[in-house]
PDB file of N, CA and C in Angstrom:
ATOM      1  N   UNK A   1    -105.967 102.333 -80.353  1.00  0.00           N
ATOM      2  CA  UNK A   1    -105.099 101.184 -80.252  1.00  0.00           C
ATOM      3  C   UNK A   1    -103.832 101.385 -81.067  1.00  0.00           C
ATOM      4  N   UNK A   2    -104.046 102.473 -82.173  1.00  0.00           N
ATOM      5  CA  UNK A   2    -103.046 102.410 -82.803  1.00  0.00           C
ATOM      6  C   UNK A   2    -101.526 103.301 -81.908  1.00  0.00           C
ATOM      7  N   UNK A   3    -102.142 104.173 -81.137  1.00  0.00           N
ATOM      8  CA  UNK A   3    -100.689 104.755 -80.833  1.00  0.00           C
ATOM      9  C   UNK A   3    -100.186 103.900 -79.580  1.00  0.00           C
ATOM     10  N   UNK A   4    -101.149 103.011 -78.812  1.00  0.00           N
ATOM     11  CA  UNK A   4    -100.524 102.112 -78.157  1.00  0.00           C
ATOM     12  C   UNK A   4     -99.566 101.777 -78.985  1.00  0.00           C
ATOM     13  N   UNK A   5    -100.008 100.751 -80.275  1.00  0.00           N
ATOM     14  CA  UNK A   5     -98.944  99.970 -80.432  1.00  0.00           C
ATOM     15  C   UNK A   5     -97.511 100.491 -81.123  1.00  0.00           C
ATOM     16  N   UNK A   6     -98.028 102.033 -81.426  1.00  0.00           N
ATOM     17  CA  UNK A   6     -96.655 102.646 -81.745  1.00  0.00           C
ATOM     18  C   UNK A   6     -95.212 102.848 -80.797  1.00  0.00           C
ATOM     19  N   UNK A   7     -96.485 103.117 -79.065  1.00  0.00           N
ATOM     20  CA  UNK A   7     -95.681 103.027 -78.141  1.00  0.00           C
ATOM     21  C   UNK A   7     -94.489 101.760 -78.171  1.00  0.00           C
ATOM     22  N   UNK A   8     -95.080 101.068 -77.828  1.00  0.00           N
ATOM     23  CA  UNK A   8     -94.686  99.949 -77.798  1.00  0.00           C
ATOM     24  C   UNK A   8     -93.340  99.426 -78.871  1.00  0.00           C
ATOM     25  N   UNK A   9     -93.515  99.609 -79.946  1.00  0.00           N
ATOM     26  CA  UNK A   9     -92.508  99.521 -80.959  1.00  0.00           C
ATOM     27  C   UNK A   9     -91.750 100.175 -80.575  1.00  0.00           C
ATOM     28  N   UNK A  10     -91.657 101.906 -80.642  1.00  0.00           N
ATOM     29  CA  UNK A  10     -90.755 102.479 -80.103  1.00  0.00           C
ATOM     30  C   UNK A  10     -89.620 101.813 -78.831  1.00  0.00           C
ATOM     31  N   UNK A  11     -90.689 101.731 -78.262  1.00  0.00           N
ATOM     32  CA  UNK A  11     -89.757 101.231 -76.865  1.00  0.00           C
ATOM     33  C   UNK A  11     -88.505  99.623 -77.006  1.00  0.00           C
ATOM     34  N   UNK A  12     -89.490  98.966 -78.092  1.00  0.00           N
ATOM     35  CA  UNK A  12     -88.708  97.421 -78.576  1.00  0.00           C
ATOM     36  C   UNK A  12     -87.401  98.469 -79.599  1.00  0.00           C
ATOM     37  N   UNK A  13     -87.710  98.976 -79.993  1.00  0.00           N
ATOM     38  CA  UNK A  13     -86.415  99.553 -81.203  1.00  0.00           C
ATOM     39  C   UNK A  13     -85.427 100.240 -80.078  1.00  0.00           C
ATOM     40  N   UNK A  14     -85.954 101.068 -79.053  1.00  0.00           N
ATOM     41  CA  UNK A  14     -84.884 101.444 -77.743  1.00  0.00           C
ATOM     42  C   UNK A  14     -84.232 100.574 -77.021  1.00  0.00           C
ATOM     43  N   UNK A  15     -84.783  99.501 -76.851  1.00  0.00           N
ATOM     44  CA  UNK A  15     -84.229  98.454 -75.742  1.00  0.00           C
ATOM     45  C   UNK A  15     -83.558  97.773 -76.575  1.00  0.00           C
ATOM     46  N   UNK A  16     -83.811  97.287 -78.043  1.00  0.00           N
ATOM     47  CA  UNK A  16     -82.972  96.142 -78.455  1.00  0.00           C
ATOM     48  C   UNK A  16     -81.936  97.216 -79.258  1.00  0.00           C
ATOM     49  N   UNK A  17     -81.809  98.291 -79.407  1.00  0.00           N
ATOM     50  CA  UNK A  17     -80.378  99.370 -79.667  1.00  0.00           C
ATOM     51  C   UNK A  17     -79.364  99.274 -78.310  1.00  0.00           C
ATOM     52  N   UNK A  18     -80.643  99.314 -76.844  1.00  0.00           N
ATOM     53  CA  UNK A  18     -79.507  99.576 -75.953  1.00  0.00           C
ATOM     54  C   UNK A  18     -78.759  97.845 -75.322  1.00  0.00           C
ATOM     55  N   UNK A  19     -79.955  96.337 -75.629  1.00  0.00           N
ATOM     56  CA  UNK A  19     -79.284  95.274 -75.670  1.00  0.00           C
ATOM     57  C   UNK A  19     -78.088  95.022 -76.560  1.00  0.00           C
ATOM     58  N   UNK A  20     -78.256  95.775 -77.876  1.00  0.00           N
ATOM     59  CA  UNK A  20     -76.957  95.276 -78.802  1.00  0.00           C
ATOM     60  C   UNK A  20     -76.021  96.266 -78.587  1.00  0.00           C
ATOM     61  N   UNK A  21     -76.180  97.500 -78.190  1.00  0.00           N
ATOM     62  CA  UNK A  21     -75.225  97.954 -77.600  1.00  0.00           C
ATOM     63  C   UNK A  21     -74.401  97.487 -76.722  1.00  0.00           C
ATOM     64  N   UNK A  22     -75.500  96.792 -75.620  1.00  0.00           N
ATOM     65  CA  UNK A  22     -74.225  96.060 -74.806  1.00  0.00           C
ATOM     66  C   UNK A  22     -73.615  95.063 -75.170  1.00  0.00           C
ATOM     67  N   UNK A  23     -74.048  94.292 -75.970  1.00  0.00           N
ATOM     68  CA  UNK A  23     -73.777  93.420 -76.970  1.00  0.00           C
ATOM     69  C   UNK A  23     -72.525  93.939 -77.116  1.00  0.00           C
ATOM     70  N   UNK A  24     -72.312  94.293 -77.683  1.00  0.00           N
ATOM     71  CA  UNK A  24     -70.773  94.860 -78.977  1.00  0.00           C
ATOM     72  C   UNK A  24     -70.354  95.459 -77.711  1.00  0.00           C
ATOM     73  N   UNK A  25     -70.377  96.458 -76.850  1.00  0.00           N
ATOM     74  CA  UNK A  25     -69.048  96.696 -75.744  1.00  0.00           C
ATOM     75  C   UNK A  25     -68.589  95.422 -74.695  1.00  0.00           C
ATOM     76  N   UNK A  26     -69.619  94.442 -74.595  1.00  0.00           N
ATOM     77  CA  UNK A  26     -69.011  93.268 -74.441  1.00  0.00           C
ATOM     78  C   UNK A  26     -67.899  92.618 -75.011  1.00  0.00           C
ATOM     79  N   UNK A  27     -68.216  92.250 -76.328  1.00  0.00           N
ATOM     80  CA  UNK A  27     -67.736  92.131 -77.582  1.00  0.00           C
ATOM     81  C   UNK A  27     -66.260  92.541 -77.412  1.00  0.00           C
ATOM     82  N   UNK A  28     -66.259  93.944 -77.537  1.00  0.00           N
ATOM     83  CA  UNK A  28     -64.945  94.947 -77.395  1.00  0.00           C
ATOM     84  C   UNK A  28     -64.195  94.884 -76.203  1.00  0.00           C
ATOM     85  N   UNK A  29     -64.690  95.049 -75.120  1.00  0.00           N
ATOM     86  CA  UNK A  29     -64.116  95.260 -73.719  1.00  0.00           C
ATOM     87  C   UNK A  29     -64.221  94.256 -72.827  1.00  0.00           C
ATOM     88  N   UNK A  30     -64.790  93.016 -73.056  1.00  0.00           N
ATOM     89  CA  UNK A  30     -65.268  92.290 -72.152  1.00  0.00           C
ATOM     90  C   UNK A  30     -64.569  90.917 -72.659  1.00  0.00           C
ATOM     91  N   UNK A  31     -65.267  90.034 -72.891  1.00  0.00           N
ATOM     92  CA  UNK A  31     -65.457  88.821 -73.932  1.00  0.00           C
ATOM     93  C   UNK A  31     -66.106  88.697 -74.711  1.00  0.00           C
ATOM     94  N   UNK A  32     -65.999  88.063 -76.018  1.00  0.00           N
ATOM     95  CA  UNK A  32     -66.643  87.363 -76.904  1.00  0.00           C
ATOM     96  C   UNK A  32     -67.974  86.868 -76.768  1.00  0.00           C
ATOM     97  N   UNK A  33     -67.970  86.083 -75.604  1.00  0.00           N
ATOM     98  CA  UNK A  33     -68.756  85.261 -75.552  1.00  0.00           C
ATOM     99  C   UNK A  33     -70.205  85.876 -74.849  1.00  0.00           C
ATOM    100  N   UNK A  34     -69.786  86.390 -73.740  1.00  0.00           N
ATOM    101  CA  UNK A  34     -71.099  87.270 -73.388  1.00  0.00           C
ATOM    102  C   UNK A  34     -71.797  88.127 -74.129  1.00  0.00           C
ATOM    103  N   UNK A  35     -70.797  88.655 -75.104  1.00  0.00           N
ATOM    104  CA  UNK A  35     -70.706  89.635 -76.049  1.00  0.00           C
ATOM    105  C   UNK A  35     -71.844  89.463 -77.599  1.00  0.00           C
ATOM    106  N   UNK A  36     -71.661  88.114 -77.539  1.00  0.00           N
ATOM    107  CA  UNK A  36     -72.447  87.162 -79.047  1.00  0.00           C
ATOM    108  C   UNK A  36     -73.832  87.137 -78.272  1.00  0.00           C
ATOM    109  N   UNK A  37     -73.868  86.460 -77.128  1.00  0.00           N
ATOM    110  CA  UNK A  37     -75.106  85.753 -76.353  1.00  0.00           C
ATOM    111  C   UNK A  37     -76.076  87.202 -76.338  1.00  0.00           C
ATOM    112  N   UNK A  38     -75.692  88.822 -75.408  1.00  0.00           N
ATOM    113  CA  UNK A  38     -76.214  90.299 -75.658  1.00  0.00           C
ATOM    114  C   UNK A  38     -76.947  90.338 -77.070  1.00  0.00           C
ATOM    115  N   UNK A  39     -75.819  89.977 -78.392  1.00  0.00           N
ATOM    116  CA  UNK A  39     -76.484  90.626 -79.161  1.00  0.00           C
ATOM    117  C   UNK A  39     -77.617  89.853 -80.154  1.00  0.00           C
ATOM    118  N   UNK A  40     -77.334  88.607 -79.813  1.00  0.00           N
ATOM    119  CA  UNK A  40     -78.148  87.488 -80.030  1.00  0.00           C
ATOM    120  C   UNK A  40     -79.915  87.891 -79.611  1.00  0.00           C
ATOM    121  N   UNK A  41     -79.360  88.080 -78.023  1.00  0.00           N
ATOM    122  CA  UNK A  41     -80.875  88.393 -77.279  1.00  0.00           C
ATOM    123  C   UNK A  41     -81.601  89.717 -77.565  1.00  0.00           C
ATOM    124  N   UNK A  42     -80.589  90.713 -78.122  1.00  0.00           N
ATOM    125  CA  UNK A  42     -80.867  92.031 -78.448  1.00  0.00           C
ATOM    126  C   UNK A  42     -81.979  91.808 -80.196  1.00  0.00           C
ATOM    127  N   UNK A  43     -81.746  90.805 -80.554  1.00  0.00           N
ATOM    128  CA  UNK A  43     -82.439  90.595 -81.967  1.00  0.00           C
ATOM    129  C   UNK A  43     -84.599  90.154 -81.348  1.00  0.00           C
ATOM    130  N   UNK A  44     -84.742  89.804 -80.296  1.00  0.00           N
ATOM    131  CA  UNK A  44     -86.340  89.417 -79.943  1.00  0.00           C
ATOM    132  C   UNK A  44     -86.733  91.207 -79.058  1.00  0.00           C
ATOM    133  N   UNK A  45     -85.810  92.081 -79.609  1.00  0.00           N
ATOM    134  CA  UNK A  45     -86.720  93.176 -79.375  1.00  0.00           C
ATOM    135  C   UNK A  45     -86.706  94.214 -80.825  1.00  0.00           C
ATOM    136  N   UNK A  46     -86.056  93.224 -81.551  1.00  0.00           N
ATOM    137  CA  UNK A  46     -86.057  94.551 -82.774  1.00  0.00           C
ATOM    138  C   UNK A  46     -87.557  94.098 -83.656  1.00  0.00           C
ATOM    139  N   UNK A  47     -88.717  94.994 -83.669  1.00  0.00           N
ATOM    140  CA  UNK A  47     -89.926  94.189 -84.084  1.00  0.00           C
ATOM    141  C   UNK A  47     -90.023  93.680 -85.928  1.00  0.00           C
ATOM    142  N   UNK A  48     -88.718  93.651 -86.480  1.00  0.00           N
ATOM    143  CA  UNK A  48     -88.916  93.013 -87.742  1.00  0.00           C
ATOM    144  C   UNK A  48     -88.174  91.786 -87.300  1.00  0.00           C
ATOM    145  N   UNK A  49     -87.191  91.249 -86.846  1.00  0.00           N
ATOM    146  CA  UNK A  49     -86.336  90.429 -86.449  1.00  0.00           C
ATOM    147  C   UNK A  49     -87.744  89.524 -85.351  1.00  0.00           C
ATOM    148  N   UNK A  50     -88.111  90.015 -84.279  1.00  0.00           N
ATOM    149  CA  UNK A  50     -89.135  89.505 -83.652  1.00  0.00           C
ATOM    150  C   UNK A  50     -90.047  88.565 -84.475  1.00  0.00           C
ATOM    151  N   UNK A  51     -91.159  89.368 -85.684  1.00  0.00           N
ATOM    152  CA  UNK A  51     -91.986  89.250 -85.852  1.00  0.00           C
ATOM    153  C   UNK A  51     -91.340  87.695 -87.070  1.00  0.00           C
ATOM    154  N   UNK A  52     -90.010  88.411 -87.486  1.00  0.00           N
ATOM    155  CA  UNK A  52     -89.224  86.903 -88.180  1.00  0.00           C
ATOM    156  C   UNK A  52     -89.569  85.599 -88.122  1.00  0.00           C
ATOM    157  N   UNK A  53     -88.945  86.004 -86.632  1.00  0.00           N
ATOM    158  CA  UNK A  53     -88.569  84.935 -85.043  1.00  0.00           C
ATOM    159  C   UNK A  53     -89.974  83.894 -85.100  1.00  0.00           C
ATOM    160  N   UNK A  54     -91.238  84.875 -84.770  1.00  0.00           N
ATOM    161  CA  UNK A  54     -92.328  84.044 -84.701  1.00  0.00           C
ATOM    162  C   UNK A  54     -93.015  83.316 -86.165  1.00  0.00           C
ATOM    163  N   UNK A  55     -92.778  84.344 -87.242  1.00  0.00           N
ATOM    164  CA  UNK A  55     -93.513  83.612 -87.927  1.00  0.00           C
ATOM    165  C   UNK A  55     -92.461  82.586 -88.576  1.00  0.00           C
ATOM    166  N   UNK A  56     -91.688  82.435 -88.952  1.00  0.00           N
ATOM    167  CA  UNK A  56     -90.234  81.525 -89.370  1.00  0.00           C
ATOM    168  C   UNK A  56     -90.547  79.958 -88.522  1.00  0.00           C
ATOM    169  N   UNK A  57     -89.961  80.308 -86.822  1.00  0.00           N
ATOM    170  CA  UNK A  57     -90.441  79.167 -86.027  1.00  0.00           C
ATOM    171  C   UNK A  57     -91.356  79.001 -85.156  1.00  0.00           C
ATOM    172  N   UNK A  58     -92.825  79.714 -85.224  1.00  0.00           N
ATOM    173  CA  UNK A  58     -93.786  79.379 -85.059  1.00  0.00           C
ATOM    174  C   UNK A  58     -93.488  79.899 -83.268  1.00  0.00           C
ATOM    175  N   UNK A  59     -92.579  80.727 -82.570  1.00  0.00           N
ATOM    176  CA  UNK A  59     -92.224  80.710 -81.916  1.00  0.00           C
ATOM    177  C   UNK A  59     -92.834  82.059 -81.245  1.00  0.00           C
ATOM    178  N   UNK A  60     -93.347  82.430 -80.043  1.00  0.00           N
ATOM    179  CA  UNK A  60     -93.334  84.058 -79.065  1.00  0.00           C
ATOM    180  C   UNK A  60     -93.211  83.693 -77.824  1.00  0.00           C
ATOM    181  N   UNK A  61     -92.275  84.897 -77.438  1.00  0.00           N
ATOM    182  CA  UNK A  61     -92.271  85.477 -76.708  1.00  0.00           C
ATOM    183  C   UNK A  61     -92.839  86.237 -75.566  1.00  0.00           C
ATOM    184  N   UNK A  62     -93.737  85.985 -74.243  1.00  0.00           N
ATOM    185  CA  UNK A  62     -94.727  86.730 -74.300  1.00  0.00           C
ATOM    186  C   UNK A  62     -94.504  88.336 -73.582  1.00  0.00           C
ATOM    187  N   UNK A  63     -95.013  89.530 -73.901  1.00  0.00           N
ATOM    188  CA  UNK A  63     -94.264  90.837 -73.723  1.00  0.00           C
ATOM    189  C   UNK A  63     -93.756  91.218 -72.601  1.00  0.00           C
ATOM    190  N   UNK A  64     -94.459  90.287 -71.184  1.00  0.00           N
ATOM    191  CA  UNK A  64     -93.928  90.458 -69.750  1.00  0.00           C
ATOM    192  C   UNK A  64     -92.858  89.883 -69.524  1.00  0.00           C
ATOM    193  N   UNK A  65     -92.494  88.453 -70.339  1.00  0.00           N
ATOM    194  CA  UNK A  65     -91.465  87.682 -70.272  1.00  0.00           C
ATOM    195  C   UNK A  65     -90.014  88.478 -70.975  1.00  0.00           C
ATOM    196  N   UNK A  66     -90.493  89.380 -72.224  1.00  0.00           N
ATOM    197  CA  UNK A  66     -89.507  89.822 -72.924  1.00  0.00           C
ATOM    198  C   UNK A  66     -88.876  91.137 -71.962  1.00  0.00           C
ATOM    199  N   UNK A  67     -90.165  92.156 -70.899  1.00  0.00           N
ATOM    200  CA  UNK A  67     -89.849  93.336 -70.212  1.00  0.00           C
ATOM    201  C   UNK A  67     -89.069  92.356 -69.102  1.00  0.00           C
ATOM    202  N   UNK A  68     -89.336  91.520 -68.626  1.00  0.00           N
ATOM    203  CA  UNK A  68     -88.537  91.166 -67.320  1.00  0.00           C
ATOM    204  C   UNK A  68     -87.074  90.280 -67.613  1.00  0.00           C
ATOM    205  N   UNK A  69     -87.083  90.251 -69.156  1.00  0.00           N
ATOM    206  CA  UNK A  69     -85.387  89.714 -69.854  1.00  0.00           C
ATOM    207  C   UNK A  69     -84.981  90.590 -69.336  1.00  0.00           C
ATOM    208  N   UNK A  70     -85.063  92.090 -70.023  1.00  0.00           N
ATOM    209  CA  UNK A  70     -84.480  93.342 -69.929  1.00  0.00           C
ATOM    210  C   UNK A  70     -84.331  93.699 -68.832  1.00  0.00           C
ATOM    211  N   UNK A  71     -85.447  94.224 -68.050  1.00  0.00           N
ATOM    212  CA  UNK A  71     -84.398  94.110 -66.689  1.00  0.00           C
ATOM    213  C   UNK A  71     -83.739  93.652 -66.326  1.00  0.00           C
ATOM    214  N   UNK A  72     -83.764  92.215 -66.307  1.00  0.00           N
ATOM    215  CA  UNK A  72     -82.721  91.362 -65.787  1.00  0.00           C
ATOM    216  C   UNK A  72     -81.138  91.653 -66.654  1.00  0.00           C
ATOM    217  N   UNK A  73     -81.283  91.825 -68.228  1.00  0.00           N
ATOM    218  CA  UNK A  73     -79.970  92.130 -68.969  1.00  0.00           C
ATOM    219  C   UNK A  73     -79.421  93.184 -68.168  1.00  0.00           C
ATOM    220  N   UNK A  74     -80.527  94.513 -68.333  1.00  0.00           N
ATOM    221  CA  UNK A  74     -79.828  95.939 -67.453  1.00  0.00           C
ATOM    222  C   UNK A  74     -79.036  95.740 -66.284  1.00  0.00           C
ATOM    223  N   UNK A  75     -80.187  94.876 -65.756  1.00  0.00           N
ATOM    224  CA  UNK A  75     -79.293  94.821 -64.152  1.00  0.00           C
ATOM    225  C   UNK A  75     -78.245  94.022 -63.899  1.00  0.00           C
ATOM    226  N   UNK A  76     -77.984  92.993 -64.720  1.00  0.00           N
ATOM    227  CA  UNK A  76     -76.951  92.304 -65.051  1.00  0.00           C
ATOM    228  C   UNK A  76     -75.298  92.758 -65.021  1.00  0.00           C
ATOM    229  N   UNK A  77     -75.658  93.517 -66.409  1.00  0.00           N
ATOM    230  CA  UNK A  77     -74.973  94.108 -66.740  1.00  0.00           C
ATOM    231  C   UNK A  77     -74.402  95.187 -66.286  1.00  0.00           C
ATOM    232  N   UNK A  78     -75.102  96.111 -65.082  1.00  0.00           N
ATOM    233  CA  UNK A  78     -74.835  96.904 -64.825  1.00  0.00           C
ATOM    234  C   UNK A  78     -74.197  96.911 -63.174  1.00  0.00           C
ATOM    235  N   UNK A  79     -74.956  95.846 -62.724  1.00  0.00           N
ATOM    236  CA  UNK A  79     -74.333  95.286 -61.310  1.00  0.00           C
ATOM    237  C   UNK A  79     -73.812  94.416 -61.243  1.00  0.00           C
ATOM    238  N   UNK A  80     -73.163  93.541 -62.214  1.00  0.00           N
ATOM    239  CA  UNK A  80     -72.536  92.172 -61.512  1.00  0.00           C
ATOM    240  C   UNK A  80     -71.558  91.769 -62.876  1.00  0.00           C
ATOM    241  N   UNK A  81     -71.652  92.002 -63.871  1.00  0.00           N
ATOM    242  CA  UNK A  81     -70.490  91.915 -65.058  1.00  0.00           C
ATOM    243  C   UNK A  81     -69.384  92.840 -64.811  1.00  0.00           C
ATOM    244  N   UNK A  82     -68.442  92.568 -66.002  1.00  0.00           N
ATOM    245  CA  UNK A  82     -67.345  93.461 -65.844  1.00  0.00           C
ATOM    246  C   UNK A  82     -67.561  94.137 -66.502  1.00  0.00           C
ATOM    247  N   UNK A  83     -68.301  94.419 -67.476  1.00  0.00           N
ATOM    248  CA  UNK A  83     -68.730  95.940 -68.159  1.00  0.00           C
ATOM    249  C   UNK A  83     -69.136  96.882 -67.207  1.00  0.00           C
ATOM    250  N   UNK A  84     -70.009  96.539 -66.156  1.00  0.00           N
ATOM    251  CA  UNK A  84     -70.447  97.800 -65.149  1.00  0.00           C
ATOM    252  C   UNK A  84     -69.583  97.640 -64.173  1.00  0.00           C
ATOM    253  N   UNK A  85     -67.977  97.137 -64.106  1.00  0.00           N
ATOM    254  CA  UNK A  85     -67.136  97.176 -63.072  1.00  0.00           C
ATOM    255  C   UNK A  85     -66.283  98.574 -64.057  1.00  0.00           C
ATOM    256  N   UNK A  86     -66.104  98.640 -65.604  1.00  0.00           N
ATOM    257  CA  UNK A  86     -65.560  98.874 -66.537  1.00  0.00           C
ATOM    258  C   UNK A  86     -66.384 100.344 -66.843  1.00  0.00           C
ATOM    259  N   UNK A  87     -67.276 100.625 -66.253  1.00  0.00           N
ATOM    260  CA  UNK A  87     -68.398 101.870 -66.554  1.00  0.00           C
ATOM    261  C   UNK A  87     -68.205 102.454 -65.187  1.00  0.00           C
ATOM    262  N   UNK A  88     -68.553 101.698 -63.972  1.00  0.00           N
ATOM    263  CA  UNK A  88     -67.729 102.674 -63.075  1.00  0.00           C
ATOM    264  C   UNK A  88     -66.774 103.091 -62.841  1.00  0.00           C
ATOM    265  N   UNK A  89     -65.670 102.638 -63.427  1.00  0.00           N
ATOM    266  CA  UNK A  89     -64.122 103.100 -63.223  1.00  0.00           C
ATOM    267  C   UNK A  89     -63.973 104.495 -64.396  1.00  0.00           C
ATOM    268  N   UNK A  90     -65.036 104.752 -65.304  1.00  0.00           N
ATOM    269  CA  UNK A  90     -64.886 105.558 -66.420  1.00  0.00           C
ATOM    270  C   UNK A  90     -65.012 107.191 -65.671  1.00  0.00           C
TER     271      UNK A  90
END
């Protein structure tokens, strides 16, 4: 069980690097505002910030709900914002 849950971490520390990433080129290239909201959401995959989250306001997330954010951010972002209008023109 234990390297499951190593998996798993790993993968929350990858996804919420590549959410706040988009975060901040929002930020930079885009707007502000989409830009805050990315890196906002990029904080319920970093698992110290997470584990914060729940014990602070009594609050989770559940892990299918958090994998199908992410897709939805990826695909977001990558098909229908102006960052991925701004990534294909590169």
């Amino acid at each position: 069980m234990g390297s499951t849950s190593s998996v798993w971490n790993i993968i929350s520390w990858v996804f919420g690097a590549l959410v706040f990433t988009i975060g901040v080129m929002n930020m930079v290239l885009v707007h502000p505002v989409p830009g805050i909201i990315y890196f906002l959401l990029s904080f319920i995959y970093f698992p110290p910030a997470y584990s914060l989250l729940t014990e602070r306001f009594d609050f989770s997330i559940a892990a299918i709900v958090r994998i199908i954010m992410g897709i939805v951010i990826v695909w977001f972002t990558l098909g229908v914002s102006d960052l991925g209008d701004m990534i294909d023109k590169m």
